[in-house]
C-alpha atoms as a PDB file:
ATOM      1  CA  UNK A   1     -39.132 -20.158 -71.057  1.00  0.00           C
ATOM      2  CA  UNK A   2     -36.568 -17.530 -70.495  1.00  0.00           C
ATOM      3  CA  UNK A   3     -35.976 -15.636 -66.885  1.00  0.00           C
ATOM      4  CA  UNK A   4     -37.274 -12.311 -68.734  1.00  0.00           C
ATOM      5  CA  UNK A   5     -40.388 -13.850 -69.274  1.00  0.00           C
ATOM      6  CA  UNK A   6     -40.826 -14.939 -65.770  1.00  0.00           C
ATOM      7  CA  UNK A   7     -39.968 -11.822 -64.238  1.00  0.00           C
ATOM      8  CA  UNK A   8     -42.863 -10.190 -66.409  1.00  0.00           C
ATOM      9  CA  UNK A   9     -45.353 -11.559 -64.585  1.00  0.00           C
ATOM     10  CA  UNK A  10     -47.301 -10.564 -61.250  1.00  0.00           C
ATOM     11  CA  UNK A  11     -46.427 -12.894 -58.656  1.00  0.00           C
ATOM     12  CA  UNK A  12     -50.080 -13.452 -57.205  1.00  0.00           C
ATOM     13  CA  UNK A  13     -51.142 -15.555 -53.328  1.00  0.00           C
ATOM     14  CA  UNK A  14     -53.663 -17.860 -54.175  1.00  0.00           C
ATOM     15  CA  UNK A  15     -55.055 -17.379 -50.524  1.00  0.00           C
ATOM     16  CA  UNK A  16     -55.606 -14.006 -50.656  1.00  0.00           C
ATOM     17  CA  UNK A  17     -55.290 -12.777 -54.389  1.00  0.00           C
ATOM     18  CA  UNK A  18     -52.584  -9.982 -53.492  1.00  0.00           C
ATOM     19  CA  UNK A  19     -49.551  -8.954 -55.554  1.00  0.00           C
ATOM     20  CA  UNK A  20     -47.016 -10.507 -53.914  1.00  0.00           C
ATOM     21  CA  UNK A  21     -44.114  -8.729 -55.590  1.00  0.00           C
ATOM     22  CA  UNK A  22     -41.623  -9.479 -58.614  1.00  0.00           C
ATOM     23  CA  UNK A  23     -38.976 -11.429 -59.772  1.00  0.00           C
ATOM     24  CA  UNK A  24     -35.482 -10.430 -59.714  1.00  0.00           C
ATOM     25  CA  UNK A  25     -33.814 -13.387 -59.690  1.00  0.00           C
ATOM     26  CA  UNK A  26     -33.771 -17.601 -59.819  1.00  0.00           C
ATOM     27  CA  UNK A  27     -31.792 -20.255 -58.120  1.00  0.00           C
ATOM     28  CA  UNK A  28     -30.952 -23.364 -59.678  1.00  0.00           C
ATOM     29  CA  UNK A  29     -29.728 -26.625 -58.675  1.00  0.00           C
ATOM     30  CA  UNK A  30     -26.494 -26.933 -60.304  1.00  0.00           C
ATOM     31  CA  UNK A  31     -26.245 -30.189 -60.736  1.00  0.00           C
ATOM     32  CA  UNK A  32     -29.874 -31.302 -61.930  1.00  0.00           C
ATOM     33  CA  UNK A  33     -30.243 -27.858 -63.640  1.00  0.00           C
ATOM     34  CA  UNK A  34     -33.707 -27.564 -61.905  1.00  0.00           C
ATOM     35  CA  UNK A  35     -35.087 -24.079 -60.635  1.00  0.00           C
ATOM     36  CA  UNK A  36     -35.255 -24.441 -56.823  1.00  0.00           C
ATOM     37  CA  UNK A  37     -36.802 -20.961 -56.229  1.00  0.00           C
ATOM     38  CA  UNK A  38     -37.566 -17.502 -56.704  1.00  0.00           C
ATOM     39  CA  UNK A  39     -35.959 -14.419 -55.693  1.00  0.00           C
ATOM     40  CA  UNK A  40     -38.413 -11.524 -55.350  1.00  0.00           C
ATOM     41  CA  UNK A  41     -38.163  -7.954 -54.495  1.00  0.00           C
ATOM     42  CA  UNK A  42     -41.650  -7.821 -52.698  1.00  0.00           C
ATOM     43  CA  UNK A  43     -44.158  -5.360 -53.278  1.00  0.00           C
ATOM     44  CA  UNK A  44     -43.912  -2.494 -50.444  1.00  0.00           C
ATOM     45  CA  UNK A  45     -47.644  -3.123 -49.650  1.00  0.00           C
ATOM     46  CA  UNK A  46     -47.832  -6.659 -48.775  1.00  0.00           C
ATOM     47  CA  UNK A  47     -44.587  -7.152 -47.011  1.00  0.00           C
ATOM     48  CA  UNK A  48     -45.381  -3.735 -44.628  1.00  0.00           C
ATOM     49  CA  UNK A  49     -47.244  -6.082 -42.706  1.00  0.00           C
ATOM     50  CA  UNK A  50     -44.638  -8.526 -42.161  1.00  0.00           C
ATOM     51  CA  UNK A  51     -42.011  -5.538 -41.847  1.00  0.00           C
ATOM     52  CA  UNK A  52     -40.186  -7.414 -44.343  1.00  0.00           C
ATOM     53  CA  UNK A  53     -38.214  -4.577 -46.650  1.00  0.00           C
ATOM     54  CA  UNK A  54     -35.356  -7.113 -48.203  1.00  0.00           C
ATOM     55  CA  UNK A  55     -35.621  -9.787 -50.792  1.00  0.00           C
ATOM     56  CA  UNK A  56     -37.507 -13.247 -50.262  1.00  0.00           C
ATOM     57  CA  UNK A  57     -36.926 -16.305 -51.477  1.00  0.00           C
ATOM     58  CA  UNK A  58     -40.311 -18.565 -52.511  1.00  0.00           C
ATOM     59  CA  UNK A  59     -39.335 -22.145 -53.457  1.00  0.00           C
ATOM     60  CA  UNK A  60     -40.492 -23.726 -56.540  1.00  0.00           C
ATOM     61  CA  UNK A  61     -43.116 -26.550 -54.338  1.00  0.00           C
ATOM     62  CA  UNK A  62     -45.069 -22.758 -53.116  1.00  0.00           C
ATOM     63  CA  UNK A  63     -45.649 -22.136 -57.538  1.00  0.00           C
ATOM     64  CA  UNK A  64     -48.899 -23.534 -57.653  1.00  0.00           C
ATOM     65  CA  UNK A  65     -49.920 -22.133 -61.502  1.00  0.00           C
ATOM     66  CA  UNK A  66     -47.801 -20.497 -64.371  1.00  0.00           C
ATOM     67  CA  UNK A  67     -50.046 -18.558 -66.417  1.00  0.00           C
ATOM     68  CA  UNK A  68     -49.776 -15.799 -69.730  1.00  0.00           C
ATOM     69  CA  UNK A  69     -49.408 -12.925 -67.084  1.00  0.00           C
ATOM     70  CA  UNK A  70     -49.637 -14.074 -63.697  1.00  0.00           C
ATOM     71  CA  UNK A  71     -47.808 -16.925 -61.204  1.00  0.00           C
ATOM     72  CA  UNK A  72     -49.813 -18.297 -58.565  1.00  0.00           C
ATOM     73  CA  UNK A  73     -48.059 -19.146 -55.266  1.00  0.00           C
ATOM     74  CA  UNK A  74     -49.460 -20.601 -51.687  1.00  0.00           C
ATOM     75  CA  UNK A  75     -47.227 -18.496 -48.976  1.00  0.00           C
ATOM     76  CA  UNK A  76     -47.151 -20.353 -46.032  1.00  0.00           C
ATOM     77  CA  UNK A  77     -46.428 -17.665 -43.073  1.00  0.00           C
END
C-alpha cells in the first residue's frame, strides 16, 4: 500500500463515528522500516473542541481497522 492511498481515506473515531481529519504525512521507524504513526491535518470541526488548529500525530497501536475508504482509530483524550 502506497502513502497516496492512505491519505485517501477518512480517518474515522470508532467511539464516536466522527471524521477525524486526513493524512498528510507518516513516520517510520528507520531502522525496522515500520510505520510508527500518522500525521494528520485535523478536520476544523472536531478539533474546535479541543482548540487544537495544528497537526496531530495518532500512533499506529490507536489504527484499529484499515478499510476500502475509511481508517478506524480509538483517540484516547
Amino acid at each position: 500500500m502506497r502513502l497516496s492511498d492512505l491519505q485517501n481515506k477518512d480517518i474515522v473515531d470508532v467511539d464516536d463515528g466522527k471524521n477525524i481529519g486526513n493524512i498528510i504525512d507518516v513516520n517510520i521507524d528507520a531502522t525496522t522500516g515500520n510505520i510508527v504513526s500518522f500525521i494528520i491535518e485535523p478536520n476544523k470541526n472536531f478539533f474546535k473542541f479541543f482548540n487544537r488548529t495544528t497537526d496531530t500525530e495518532i500512533k499506529w497501536h490507536s489504527i484499529k481497522k484499515i478499510g476500502e475508504d475509511v481508517i478506524l482509530v480509538k483517540l484516547s483524550f
